[in-house]
PDB file of N, CA and C in Angstrom:
ATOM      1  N   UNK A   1      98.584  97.264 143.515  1.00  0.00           N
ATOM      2  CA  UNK A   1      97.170  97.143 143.811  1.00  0.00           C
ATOM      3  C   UNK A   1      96.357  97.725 142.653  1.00  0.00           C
ATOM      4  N   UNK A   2      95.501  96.806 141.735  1.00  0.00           N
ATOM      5  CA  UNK A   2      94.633  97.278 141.368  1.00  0.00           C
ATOM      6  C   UNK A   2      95.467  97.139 139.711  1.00  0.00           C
ATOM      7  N   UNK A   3      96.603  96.802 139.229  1.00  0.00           N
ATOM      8  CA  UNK A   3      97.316  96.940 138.306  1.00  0.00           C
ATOM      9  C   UNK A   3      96.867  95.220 137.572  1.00  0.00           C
ATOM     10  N   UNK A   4      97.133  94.727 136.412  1.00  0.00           N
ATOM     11  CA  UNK A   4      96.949  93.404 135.700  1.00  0.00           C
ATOM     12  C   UNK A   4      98.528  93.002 136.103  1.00  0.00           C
ATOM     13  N   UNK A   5      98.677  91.707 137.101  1.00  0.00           N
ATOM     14  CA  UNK A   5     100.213  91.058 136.889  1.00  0.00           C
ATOM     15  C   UNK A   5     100.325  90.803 135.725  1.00  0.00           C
ATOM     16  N   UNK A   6     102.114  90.455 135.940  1.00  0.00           N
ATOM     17  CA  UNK A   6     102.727  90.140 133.999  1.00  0.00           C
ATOM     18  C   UNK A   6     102.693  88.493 134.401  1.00  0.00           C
ATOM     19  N   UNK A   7     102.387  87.878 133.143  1.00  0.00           N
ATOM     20  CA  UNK A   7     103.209  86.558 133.340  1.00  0.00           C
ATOM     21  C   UNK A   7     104.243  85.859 134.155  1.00  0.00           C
ATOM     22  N   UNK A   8     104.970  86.921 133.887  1.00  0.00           N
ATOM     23  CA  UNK A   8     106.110  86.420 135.232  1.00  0.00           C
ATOM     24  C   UNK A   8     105.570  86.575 136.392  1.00  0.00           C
ATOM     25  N   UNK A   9     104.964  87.760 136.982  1.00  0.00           N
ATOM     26  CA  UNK A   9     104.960  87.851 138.275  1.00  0.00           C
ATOM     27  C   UNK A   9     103.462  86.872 138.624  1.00  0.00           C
ATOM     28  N   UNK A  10     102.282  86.365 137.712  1.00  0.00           N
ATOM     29  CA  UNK A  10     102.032  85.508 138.034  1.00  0.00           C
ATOM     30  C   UNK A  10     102.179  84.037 138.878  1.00  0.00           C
ATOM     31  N   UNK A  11     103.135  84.091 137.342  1.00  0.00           N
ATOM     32  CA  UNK A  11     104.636  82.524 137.591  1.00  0.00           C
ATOM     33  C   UNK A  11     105.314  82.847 139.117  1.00  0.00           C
ATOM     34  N   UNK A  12     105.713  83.773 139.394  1.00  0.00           N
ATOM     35  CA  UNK A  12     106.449  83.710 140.254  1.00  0.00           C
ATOM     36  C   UNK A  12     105.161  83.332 141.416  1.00  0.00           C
ATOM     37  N   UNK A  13     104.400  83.828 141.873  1.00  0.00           N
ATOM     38  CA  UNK A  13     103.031  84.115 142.729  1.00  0.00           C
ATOM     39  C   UNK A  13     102.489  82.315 142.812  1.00  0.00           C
ATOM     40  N   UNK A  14     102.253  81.607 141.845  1.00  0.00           N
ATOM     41  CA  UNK A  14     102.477  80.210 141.786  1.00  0.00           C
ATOM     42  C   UNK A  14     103.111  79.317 142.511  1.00  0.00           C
ATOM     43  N   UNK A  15     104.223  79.802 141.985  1.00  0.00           N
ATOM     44  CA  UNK A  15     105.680  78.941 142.393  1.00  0.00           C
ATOM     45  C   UNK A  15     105.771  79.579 144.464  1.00  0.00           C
ATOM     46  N   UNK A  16     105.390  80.392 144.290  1.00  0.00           N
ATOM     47  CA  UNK A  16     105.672  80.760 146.134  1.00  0.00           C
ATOM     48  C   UNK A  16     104.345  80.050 146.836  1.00  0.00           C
ATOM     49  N   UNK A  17     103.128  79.882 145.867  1.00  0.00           N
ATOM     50  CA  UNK A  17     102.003  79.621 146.417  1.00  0.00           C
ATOM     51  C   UNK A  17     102.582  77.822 146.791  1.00  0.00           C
ATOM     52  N   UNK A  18     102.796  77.450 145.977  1.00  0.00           N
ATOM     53  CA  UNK A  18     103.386  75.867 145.545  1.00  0.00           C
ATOM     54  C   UNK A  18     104.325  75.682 146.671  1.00  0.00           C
ATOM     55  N   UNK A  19     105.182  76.632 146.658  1.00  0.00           N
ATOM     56  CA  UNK A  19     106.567  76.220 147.828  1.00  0.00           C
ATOM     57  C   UNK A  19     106.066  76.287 149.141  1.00  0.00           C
ATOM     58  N   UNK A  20     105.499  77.167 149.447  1.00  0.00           N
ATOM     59  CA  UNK A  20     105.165  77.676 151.007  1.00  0.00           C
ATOM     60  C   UNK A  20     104.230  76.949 151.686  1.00  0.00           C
ATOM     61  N   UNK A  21     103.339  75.760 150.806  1.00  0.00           N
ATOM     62  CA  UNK A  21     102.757  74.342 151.069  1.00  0.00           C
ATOM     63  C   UNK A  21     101.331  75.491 151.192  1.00  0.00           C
ATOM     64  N   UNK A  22     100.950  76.534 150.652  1.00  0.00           N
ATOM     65  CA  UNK A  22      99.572  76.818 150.902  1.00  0.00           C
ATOM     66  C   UNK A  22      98.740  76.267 150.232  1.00  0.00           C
ATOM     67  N   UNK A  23      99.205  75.555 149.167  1.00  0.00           N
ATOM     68  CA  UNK A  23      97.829  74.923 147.753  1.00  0.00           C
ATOM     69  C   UNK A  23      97.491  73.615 148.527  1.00  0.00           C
ATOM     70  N   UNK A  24      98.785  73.425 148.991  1.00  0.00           N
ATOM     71  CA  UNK A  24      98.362  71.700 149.910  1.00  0.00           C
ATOM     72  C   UNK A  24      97.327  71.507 150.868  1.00  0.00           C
ATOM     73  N   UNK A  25      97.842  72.931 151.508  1.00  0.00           N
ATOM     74  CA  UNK A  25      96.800  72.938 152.800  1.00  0.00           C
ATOM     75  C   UNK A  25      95.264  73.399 152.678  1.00  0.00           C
ATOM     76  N   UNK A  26      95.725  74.244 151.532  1.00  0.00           N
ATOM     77  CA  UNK A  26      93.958  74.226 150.854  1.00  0.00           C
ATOM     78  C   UNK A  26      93.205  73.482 150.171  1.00  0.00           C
ATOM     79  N   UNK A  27      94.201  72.202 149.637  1.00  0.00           N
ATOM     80  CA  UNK A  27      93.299  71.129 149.129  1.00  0.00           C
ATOM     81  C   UNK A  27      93.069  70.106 150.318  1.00  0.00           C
ATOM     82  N   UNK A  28      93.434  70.267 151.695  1.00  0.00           N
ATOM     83  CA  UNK A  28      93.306  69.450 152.353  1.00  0.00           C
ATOM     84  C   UNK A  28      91.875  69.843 153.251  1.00  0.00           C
ATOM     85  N   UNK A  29      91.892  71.380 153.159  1.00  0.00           N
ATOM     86  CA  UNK A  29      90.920  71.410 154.271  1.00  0.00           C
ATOM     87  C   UNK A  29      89.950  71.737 153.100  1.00  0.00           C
ATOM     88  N   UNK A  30      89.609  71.618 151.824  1.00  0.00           N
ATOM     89  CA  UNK A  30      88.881  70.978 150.719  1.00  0.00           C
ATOM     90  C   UNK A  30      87.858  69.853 150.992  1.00  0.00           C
ATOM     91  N   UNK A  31      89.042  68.944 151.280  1.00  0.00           N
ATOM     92  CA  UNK A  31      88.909  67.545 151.738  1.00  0.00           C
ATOM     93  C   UNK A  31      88.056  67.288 152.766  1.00  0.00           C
ATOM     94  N   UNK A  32      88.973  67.913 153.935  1.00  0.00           N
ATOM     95  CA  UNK A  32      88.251  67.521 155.153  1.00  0.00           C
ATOM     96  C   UNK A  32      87.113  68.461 155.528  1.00  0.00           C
ATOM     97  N   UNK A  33      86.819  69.365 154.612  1.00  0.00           N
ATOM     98  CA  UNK A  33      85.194  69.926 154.826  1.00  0.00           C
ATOM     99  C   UNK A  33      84.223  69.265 154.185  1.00  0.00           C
ATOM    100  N   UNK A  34      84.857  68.885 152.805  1.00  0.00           N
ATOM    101  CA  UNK A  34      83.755  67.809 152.435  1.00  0.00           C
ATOM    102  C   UNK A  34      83.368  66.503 153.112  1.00  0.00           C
ATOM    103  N   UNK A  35      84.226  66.182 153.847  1.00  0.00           N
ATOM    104  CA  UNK A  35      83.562  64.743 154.944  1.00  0.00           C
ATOM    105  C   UNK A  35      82.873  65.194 155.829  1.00  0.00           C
ATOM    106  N   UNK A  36      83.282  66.463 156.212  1.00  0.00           N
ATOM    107  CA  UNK A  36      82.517  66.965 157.356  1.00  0.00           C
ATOM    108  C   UNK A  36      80.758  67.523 156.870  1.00  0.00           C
ATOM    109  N   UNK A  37      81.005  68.042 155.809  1.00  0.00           N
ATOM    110  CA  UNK A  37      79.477  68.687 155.070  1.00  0.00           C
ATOM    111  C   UNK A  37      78.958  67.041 154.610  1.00  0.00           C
ATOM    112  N   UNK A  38      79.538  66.042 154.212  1.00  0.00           N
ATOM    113  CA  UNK A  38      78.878  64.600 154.216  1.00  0.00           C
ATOM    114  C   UNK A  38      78.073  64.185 155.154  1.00  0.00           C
ATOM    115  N   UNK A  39      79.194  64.468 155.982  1.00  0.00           N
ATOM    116  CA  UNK A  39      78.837  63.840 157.942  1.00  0.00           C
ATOM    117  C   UNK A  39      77.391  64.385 158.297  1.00  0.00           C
ATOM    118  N   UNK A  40      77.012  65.884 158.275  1.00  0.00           N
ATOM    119  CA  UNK A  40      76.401  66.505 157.844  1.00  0.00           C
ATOM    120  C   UNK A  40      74.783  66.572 157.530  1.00  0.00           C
ATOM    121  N   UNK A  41      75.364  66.183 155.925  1.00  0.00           N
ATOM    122  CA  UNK A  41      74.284  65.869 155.112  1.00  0.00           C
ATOM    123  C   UNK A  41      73.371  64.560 155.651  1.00  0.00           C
ATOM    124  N   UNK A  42      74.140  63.796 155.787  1.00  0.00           N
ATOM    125  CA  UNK A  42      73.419  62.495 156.430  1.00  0.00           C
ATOM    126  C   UNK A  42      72.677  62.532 157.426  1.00  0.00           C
ATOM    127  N   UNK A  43      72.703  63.563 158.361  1.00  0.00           N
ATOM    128  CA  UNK A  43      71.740  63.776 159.389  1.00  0.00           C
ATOM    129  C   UNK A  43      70.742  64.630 159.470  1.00  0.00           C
ATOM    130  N   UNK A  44      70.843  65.441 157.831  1.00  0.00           N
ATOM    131  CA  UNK A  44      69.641  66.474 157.597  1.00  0.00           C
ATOM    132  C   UNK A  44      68.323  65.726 156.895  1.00  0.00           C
ATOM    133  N   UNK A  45      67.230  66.595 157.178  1.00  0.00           N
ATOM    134  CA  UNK A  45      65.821  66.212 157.094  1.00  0.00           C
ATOM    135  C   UNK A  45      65.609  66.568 155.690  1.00  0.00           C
ATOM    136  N   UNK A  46      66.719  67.016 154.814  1.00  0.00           N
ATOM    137  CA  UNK A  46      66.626  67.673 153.251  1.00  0.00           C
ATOM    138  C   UNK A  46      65.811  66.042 152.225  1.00  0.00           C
ATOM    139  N   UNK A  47      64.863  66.273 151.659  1.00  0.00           N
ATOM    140  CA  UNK A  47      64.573  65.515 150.775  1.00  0.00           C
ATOM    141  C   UNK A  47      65.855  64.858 149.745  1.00  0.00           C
ATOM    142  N   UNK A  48      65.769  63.652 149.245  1.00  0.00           N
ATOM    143  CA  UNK A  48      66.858  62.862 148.514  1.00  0.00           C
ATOM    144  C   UNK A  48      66.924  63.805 147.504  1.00  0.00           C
ATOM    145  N   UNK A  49      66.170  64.391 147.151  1.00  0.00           N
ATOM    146  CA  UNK A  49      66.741  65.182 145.472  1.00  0.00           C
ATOM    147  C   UNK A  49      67.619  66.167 145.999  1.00  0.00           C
ATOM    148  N   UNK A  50      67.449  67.183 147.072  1.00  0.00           N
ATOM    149  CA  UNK A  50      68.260  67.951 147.675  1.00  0.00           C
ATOM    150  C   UNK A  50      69.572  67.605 147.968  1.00  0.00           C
ATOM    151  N   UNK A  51      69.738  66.445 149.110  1.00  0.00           N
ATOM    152  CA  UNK A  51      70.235  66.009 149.467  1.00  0.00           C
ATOM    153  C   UNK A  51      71.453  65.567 148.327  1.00  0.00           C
ATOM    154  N   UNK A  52      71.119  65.035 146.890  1.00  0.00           N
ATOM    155  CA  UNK A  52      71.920  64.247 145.957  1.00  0.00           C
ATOM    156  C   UNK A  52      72.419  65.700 145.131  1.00  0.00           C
ATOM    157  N   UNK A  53      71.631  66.638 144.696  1.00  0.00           N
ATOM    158  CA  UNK A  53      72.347  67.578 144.515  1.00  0.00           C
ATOM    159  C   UNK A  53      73.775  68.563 144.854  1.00  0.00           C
ATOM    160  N   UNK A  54      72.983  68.390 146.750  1.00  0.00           N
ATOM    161  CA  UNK A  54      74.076  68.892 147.499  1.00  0.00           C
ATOM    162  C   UNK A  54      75.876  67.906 147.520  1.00  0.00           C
ATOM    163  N   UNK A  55      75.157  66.994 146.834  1.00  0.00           N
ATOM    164  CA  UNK A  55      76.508  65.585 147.840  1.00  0.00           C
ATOM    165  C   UNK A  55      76.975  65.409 146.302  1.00  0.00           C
ATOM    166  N   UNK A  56      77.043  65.937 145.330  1.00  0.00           N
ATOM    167  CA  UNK A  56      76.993  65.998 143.736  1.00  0.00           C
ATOM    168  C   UNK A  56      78.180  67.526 143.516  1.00  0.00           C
ATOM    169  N   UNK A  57      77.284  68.513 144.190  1.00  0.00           N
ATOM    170  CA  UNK A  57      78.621  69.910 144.100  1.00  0.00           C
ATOM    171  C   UNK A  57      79.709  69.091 145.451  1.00  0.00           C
ATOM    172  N   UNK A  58      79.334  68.624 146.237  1.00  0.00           N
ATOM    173  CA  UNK A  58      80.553  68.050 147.248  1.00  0.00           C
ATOM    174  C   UNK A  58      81.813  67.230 146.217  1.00  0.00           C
ATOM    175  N   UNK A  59      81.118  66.425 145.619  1.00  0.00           N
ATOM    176  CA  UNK A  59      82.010  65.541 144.881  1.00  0.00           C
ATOM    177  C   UNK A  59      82.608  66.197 144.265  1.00  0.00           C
ATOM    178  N   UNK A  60      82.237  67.157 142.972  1.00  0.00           N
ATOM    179  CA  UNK A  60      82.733  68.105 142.230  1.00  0.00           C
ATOM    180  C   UNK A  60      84.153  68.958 142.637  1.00  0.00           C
ATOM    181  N   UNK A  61      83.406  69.252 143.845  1.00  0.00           N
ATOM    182  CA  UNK A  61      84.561  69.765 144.250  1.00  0.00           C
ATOM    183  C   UNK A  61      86.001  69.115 144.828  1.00  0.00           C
ATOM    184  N   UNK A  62      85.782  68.102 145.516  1.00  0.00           N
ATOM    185  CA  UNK A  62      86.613  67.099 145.513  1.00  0.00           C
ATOM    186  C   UNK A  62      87.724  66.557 144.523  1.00  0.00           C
ATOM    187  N   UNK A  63      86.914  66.310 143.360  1.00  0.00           N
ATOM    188  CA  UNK A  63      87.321  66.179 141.971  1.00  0.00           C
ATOM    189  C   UNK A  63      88.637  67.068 141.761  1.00  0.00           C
ATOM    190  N   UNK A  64      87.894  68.297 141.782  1.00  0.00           N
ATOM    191  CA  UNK A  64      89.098  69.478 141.773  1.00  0.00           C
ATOM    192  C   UNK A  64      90.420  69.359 142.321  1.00  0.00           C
ATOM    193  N   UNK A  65      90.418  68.836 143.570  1.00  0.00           N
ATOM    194  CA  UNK A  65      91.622  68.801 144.449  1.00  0.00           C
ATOM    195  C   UNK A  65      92.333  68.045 143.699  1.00  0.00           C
ATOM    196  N   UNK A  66      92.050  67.092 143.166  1.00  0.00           N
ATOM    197  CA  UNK A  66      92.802  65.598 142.776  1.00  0.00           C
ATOM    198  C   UNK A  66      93.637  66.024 141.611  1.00  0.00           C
TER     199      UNK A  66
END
């Protein structure tokens, strides 16, 4: 706690993150919050510039997962 990991124990921290299916499941509920903050967006009273901003960091982030 509180120490800089080495490379390895990075690598290793990766590789368990990778195996144990947690990166999956965090790019999934990624996913399925962004349809849901879509779903969302479409029913708010936010002006189009707002609105295209907001649905712009959605995509972005999306992007990421891929």
């Amino acid at each position: 706690m509180g120490k800089e990991l080495t490379s390895k124990q990075i690598k290793a921290l990766q590789i368990m993150f990778e195996e144990s299916g947690a990166i999956a499941f965090g790019k999934q509920g990624v996913l399925e919050f962004s349809q849901k903050a879509r779903d969302i967006l479409t029913k708010t009273e936010l002006n189009d510039e707002a609105k295209e901003a907001i649905l712009s960091l959605i995509k972005k982030m999306e992007k990421l997962e891929h």
